[in-house]
PDB file of N, CA and C in Angstrom:
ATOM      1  N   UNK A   1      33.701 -95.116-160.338  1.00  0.00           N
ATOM      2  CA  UNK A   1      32.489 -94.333-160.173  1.00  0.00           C
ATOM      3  C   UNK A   1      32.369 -93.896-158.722  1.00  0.00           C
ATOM      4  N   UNK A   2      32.110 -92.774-158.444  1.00  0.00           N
ATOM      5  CA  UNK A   2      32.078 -92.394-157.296  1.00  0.00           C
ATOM      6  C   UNK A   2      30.420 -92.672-156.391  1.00  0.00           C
ATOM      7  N   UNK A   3      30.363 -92.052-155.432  1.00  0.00           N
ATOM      8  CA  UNK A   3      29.337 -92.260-154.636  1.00  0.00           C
ATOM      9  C   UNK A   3      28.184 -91.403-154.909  1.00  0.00           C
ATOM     10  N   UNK A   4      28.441 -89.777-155.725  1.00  0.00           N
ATOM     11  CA  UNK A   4      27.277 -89.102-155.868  1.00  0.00           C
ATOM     12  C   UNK A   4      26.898 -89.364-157.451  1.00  0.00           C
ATOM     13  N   UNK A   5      25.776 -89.114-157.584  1.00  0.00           N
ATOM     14  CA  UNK A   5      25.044 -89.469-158.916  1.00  0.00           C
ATOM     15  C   UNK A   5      25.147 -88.007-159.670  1.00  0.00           C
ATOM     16  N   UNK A   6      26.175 -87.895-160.667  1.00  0.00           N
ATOM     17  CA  UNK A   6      26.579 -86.653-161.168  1.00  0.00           C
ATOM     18  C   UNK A   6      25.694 -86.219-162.263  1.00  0.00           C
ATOM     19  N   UNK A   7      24.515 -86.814-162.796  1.00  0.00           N
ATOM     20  CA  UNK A   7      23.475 -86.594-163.696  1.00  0.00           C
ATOM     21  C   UNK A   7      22.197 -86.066-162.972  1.00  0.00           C
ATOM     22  N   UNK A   8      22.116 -85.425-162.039  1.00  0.00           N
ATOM     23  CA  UNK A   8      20.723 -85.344-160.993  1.00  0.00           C
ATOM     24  C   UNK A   8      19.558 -85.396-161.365  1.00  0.00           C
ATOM     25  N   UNK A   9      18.491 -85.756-161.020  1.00  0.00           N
ATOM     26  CA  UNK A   9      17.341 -86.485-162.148  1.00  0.00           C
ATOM     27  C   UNK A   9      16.300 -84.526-161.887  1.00  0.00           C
ATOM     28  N   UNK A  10      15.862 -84.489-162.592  1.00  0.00           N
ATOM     29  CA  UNK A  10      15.255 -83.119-162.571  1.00  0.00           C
ATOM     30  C   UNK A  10      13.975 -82.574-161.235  1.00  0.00           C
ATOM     31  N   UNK A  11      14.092 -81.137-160.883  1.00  0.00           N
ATOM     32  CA  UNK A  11      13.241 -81.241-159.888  1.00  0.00           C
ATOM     33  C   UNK A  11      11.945 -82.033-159.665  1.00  0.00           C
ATOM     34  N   UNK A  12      11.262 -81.508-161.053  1.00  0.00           N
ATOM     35  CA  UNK A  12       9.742 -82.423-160.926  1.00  0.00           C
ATOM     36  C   UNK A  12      10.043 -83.766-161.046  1.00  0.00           C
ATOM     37  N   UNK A  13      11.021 -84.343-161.236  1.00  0.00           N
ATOM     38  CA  UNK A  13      10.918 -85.853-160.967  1.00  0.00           C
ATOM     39  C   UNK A  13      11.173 -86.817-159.619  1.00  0.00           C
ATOM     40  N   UNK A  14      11.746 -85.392-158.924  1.00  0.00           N
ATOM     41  CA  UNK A  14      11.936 -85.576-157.085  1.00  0.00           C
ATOM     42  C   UNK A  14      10.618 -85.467-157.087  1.00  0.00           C
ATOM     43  N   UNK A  15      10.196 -84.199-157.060  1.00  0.00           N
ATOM     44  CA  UNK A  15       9.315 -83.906-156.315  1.00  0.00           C
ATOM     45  C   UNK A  15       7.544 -85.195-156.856  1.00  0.00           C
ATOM     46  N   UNK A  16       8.026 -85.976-157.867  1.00  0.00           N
ATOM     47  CA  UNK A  16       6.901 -86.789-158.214  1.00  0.00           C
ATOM     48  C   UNK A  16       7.330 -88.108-157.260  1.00  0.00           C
ATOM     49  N   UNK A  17       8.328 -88.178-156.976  1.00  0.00           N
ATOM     50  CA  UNK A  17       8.701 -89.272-156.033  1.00  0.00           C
ATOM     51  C   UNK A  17       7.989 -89.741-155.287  1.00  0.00           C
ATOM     52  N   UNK A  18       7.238 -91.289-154.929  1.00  0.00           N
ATOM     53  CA  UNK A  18       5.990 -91.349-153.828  1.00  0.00           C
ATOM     54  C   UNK A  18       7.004 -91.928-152.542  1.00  0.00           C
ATOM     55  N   UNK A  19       6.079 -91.669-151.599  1.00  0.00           N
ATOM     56  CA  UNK A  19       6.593 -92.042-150.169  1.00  0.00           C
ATOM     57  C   UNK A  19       7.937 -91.440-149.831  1.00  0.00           C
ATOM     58  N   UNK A  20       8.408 -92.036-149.209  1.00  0.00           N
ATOM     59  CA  UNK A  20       9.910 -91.424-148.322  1.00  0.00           C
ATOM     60  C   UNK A  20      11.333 -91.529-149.161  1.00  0.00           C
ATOM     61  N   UNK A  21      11.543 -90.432-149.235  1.00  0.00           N
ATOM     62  CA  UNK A  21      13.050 -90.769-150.016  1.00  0.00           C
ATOM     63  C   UNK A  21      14.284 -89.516-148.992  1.00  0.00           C
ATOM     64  N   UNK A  22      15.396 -89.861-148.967  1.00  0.00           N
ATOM     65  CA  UNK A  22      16.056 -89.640-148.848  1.00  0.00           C
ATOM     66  C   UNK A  22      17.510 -88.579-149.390  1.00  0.00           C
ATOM     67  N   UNK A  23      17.156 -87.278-149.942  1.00  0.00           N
ATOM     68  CA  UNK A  23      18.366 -86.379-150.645  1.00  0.00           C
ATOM     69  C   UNK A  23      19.665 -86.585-149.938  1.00  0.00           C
ATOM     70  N   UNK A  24      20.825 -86.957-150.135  1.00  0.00           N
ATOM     71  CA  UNK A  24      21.841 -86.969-150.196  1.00  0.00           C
ATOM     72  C   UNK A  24      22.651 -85.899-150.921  1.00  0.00           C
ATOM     73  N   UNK A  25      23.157 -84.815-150.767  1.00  0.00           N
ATOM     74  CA  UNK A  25      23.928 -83.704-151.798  1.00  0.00           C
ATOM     75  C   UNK A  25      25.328 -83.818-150.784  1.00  0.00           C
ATOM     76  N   UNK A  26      26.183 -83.481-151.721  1.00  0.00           N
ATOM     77  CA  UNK A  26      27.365 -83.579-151.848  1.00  0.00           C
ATOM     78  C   UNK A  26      28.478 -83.938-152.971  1.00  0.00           C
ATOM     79  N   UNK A  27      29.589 -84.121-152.597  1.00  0.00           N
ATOM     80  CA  UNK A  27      30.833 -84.122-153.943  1.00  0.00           C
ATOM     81  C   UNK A  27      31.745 -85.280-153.032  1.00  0.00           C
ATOM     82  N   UNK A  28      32.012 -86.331-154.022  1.00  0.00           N
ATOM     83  CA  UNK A  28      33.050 -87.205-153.499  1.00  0.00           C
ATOM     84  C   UNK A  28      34.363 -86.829-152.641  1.00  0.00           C
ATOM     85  N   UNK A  29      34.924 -85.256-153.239  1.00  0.00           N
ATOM     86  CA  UNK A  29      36.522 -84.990-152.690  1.00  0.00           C
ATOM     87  C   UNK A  29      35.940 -84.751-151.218  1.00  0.00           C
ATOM     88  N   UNK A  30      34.794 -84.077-150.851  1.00  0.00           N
ATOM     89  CA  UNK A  30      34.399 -83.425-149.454  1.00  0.00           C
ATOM     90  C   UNK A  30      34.987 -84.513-148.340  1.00  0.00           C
ATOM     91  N   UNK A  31      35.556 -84.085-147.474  1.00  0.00           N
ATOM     92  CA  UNK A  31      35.848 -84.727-146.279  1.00  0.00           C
ATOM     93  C   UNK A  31      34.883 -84.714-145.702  1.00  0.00           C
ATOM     94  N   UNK A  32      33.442 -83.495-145.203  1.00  0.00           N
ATOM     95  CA  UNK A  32      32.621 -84.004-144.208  1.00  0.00           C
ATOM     96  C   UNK A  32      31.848 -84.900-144.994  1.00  0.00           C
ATOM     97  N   UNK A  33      31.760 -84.850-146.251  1.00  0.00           N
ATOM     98  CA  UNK A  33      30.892 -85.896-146.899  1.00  0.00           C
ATOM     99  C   UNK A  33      31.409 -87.461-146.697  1.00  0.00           C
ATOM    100  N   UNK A  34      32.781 -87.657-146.929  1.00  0.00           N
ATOM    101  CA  UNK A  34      33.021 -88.830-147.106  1.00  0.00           C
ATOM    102  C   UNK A  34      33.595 -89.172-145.565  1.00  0.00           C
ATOM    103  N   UNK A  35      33.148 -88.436-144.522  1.00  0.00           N
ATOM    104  CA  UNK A  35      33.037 -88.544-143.032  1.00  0.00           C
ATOM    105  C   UNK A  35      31.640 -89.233-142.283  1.00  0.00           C
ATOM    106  N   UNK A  36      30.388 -88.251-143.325  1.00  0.00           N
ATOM    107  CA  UNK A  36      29.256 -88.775-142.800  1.00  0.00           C
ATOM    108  C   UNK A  36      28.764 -90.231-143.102  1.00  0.00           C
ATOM    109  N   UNK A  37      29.785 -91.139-144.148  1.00  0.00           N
ATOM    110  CA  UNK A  37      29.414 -92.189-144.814  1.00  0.00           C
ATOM    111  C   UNK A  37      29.022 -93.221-143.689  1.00  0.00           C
ATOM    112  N   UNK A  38      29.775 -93.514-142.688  1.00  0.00           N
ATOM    113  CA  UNK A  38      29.769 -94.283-141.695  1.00  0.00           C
ATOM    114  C   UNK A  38      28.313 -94.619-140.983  1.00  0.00           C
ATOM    115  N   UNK A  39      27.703 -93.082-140.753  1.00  0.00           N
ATOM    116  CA  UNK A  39      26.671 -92.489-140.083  1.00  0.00           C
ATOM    117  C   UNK A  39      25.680 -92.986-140.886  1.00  0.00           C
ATOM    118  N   UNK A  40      25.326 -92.482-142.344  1.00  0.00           N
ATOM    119  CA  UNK A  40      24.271 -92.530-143.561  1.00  0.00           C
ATOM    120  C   UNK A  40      24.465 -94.619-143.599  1.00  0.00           C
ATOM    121  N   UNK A  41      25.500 -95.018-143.654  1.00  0.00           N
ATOM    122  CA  UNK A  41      25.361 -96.386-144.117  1.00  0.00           C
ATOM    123  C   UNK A  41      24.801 -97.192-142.830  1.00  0.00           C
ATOM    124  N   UNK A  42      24.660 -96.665-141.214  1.00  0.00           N
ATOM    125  CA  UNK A  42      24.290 -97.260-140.592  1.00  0.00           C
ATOM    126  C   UNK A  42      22.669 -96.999-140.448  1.00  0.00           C
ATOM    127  N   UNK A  43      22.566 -95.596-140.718  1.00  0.00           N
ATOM    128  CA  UNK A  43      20.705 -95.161-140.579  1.00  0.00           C
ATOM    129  C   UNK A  43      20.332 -95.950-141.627  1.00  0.00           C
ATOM    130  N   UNK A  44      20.944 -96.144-142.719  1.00  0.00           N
ATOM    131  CA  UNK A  44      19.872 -96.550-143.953  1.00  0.00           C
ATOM    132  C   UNK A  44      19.861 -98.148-143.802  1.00  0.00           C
ATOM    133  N   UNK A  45      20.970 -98.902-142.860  1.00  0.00           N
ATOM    134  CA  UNK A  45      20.967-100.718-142.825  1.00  0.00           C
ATOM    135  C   UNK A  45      19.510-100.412-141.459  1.00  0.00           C
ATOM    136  N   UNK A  46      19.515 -99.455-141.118  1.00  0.00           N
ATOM    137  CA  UNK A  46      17.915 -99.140-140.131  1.00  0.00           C
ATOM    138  C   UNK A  46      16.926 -98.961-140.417  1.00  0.00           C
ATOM    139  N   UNK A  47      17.067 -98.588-141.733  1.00  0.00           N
ATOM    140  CA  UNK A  47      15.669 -98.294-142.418  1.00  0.00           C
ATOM    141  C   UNK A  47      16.014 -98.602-143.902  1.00  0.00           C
ATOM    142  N   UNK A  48      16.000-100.482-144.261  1.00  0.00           N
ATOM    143  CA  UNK A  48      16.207-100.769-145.544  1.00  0.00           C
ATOM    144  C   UNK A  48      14.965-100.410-146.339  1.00  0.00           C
ATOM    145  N   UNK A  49      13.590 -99.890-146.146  1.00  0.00           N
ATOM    146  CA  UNK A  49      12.384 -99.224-147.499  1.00  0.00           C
ATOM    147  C   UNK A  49      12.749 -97.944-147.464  1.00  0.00           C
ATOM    148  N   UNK A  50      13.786 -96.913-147.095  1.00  0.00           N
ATOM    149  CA  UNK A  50      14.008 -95.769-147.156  1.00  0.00           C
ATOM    150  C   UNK A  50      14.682 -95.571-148.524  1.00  0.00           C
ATOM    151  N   UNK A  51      13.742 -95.355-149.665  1.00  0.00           N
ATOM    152  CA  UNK A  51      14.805 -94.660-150.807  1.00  0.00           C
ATOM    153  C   UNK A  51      15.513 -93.489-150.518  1.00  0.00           C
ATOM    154  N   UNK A  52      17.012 -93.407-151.178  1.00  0.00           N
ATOM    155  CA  UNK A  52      18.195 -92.796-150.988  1.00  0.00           C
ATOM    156  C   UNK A  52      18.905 -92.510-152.192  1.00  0.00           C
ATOM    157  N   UNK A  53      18.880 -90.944-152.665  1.00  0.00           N
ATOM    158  CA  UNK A  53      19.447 -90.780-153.969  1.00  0.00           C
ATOM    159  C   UNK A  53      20.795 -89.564-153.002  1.00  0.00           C
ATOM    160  N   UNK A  54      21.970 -89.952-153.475  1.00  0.00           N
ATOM    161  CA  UNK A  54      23.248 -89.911-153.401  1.00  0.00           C
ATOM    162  C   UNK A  54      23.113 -88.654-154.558  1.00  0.00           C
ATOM    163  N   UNK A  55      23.363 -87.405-154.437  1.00  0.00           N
ATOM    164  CA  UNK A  55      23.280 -86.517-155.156  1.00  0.00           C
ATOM    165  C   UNK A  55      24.673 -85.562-155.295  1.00  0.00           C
ATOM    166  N   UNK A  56      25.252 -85.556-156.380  1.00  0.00           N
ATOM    167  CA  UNK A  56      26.596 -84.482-156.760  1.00  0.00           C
ATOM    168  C   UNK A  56      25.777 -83.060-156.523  1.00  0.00           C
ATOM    169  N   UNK A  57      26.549 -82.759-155.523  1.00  0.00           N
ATOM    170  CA  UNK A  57      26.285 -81.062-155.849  1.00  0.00           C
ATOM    171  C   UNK A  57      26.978 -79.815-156.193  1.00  0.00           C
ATOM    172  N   UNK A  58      26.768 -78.457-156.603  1.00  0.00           N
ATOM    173  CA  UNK A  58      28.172 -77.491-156.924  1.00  0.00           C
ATOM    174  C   UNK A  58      27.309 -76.753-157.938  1.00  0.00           C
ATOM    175  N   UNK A  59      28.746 -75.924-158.626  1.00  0.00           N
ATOM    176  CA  UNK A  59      28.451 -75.314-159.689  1.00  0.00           C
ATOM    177  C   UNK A  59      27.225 -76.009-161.083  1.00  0.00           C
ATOM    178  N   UNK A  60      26.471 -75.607-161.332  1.00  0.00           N
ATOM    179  CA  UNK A  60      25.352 -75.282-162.223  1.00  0.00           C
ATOM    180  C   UNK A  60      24.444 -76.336-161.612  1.00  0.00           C
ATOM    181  N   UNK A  61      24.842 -77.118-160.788  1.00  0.00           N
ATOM    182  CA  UNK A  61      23.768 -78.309-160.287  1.00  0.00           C
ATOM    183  C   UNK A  61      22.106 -78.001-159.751  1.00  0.00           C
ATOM    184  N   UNK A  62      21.338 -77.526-160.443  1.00  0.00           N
ATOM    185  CA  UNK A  62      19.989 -76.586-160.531  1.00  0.00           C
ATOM    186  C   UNK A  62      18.985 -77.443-159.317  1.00  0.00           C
ATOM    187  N   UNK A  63      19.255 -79.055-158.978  1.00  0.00           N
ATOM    188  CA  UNK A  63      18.393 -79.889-157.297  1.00  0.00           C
ATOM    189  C   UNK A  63      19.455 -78.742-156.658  1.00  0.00           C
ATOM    190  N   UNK A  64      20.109 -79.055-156.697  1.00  0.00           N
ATOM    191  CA  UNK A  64      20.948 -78.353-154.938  1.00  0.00           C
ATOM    192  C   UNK A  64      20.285 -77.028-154.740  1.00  0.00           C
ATOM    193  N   UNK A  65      20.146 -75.881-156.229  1.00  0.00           N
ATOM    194  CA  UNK A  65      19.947 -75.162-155.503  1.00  0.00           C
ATOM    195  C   UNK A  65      18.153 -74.922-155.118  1.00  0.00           C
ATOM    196  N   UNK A  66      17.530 -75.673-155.990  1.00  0.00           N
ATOM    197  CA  UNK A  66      16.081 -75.521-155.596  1.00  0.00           C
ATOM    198  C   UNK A  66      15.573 -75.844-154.044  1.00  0.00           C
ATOM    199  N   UNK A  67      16.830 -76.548-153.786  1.00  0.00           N
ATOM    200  CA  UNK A  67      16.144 -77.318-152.209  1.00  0.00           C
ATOM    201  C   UNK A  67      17.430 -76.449-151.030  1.00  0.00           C
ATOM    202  N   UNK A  68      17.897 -75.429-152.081  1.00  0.00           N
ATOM    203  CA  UNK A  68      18.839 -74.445-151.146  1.00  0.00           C
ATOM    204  C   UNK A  68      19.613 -74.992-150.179  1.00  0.00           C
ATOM    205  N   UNK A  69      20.321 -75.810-150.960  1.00  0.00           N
ATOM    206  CA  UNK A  69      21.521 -76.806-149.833  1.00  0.00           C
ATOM    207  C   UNK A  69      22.512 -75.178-150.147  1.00  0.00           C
ATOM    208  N   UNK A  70      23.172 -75.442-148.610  1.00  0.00           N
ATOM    209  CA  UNK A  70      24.637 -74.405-148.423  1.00  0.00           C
ATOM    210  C   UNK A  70      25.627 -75.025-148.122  1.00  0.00           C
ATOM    211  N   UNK A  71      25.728 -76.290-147.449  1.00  0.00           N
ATOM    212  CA  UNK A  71      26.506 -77.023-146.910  1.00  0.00           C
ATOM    213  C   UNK A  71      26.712 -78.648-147.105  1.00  0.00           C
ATOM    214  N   UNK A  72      27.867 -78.891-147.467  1.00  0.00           N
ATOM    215  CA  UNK A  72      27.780 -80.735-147.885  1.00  0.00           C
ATOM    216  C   UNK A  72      28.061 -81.379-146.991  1.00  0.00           C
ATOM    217  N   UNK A  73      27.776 -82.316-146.113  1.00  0.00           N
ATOM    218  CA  UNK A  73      26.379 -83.092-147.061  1.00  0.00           C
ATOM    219  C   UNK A  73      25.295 -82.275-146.447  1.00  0.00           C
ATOM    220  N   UNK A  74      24.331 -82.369-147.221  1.00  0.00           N
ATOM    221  CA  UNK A  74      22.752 -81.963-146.463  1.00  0.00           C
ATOM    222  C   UNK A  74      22.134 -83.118-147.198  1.00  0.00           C
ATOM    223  N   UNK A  75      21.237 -83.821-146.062  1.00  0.00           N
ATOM    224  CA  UNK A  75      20.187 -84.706-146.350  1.00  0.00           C
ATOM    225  C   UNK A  75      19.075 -84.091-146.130  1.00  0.00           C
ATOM    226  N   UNK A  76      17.986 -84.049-146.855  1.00  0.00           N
ATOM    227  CA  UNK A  76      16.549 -84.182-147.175  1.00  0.00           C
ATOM    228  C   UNK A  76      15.700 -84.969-147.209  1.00  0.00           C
ATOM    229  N   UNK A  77      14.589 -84.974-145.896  1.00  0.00           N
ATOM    230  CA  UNK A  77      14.011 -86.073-146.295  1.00  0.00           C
ATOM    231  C   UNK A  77      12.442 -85.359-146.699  1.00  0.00           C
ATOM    232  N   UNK A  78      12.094 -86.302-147.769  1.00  0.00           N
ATOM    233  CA  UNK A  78      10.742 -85.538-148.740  1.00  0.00           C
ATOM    234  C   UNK A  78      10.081 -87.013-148.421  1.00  0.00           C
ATOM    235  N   UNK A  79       8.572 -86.195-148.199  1.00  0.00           N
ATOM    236  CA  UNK A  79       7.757 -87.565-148.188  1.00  0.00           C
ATOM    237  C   UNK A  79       6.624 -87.300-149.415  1.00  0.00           C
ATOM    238  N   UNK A  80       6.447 -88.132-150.486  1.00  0.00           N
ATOM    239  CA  UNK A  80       5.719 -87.616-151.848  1.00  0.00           C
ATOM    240  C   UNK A  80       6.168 -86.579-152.428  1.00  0.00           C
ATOM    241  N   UNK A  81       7.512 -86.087-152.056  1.00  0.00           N
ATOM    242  CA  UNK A  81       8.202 -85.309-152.992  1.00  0.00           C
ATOM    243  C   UNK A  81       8.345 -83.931-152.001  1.00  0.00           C
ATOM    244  N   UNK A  82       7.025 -83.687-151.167  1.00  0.00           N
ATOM    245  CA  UNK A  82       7.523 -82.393-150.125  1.00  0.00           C
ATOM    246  C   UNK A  82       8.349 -82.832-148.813  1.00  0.00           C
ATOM    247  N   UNK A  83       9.373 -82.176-149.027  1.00  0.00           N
ATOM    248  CA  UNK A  83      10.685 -81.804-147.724  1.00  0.00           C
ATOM    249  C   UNK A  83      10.140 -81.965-146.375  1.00  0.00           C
ATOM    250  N   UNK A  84      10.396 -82.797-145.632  1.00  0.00           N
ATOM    251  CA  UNK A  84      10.077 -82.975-144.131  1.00  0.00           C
ATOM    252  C   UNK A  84      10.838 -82.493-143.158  1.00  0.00           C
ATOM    253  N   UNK A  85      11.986 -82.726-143.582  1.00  0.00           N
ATOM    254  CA  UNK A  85      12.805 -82.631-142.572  1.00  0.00           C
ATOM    255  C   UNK A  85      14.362 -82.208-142.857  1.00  0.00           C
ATOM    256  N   UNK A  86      15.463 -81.551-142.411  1.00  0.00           N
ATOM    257  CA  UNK A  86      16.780 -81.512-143.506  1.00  0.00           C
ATOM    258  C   UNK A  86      18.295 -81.876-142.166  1.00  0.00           C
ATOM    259  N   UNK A  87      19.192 -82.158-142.573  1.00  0.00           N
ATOM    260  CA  UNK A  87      20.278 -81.946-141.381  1.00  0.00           C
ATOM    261  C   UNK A  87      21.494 -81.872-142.486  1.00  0.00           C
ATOM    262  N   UNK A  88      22.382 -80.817-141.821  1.00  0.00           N
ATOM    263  CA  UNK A  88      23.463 -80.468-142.799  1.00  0.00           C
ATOM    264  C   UNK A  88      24.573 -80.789-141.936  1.00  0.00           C
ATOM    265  N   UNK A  89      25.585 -81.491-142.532  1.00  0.00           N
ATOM    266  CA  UNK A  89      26.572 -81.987-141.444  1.00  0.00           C
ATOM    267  C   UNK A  89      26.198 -82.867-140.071  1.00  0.00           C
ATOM    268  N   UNK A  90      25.998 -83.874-140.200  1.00  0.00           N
ATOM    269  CA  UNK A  90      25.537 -84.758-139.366  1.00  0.00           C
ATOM    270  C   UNK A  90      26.635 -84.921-138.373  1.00  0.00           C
ATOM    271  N   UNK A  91      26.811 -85.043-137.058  1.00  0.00           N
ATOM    272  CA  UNK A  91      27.706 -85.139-135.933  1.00  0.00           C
ATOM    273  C   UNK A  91      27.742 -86.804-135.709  1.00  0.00           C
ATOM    274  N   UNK A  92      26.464 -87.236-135.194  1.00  0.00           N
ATOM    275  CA  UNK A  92      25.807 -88.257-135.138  1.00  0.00           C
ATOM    276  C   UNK A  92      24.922 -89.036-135.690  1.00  0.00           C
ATOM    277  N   UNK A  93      24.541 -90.472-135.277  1.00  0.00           N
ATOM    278  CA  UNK A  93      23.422 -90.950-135.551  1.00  0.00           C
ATOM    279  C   UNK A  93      22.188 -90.590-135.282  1.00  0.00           C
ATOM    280  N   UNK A  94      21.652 -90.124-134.121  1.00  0.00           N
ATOM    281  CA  UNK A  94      20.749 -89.257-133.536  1.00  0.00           C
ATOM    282  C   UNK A  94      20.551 -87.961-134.582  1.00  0.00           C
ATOM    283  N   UNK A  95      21.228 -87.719-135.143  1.00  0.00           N
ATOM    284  CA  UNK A  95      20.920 -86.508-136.034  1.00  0.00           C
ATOM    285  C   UNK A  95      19.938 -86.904-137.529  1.00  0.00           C
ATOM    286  N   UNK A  96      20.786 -87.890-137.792  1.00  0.00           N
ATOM    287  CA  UNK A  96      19.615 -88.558-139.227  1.00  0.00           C
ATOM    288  C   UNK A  96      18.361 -88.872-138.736  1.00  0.00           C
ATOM    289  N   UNK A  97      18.508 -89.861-137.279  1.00  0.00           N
ATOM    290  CA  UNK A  97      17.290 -90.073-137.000  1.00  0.00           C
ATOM    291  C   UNK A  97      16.215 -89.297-136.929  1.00  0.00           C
ATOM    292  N   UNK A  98      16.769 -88.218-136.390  1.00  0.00           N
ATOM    293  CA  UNK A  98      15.990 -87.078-136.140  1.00  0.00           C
ATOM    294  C   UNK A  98      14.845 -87.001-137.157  1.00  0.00           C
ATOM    295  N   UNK A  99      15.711 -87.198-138.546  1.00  0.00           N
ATOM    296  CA  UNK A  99      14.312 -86.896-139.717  1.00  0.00           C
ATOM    297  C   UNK A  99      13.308 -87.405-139.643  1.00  0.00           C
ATOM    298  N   UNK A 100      13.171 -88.374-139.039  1.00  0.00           N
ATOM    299  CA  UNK A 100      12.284 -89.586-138.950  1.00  0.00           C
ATOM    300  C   UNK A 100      11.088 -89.247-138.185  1.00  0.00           C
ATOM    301  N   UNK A 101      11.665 -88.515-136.793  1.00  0.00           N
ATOM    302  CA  UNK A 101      11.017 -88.079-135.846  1.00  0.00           C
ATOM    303  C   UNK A 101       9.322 -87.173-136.589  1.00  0.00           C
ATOM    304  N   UNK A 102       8.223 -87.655-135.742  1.00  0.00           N
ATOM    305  CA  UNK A 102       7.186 -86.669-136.309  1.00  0.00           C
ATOM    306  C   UNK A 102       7.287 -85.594-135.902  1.00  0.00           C
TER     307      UNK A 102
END
């Protein structure tokens, strides 16, 4: 089983999501995806109440395109389901954090 969740749970059920969660989009073969793992597994041992859904993205995948990802990975962070904050291709740690930032 790979790392993205290839069944994506439907928009209104993100967007009913309470408090802070975390979008993850991407595809297992991606190199920057399975580059940023290092980065994502150290922000999230930083913030263990941060829910984190690991999301397959691509052809007919209807989350990716509602939240208009162009690039894998893009993280999203939604607080009660509205989008706060996004970073596509993370360089660094400082970059996830960023979401956090008010």
């Amino acid at each position: 089983m790979g790392h993205y969740l290839v069944d994506n749970p439907a928009p209104e059920d993100v967007a009913a999501l309470p408090g802070l969660t975390l979008l993850e989009f991407g595809v297992d073969w991606c190199p920057h995806c399975q580059g940023a793992q290092p980065l994502l597994a150290q922000f999230l041992s930083a913030h263990p109440g941060l829910r984190h859904l690991a999301l397959e993205d691509g052809k007919g995948k209807r989350l990716g395109r509602v939240f208009r990802v162009k690039l894998w990975p893009s993280f999203i962070l939604l607080r009660d389901g509205v989008e706060l904050a996004r970073a596509a291709r993370p360089q660094d740690a400082a970059e996830l954090e960023a979401l956090l930032a008010p």
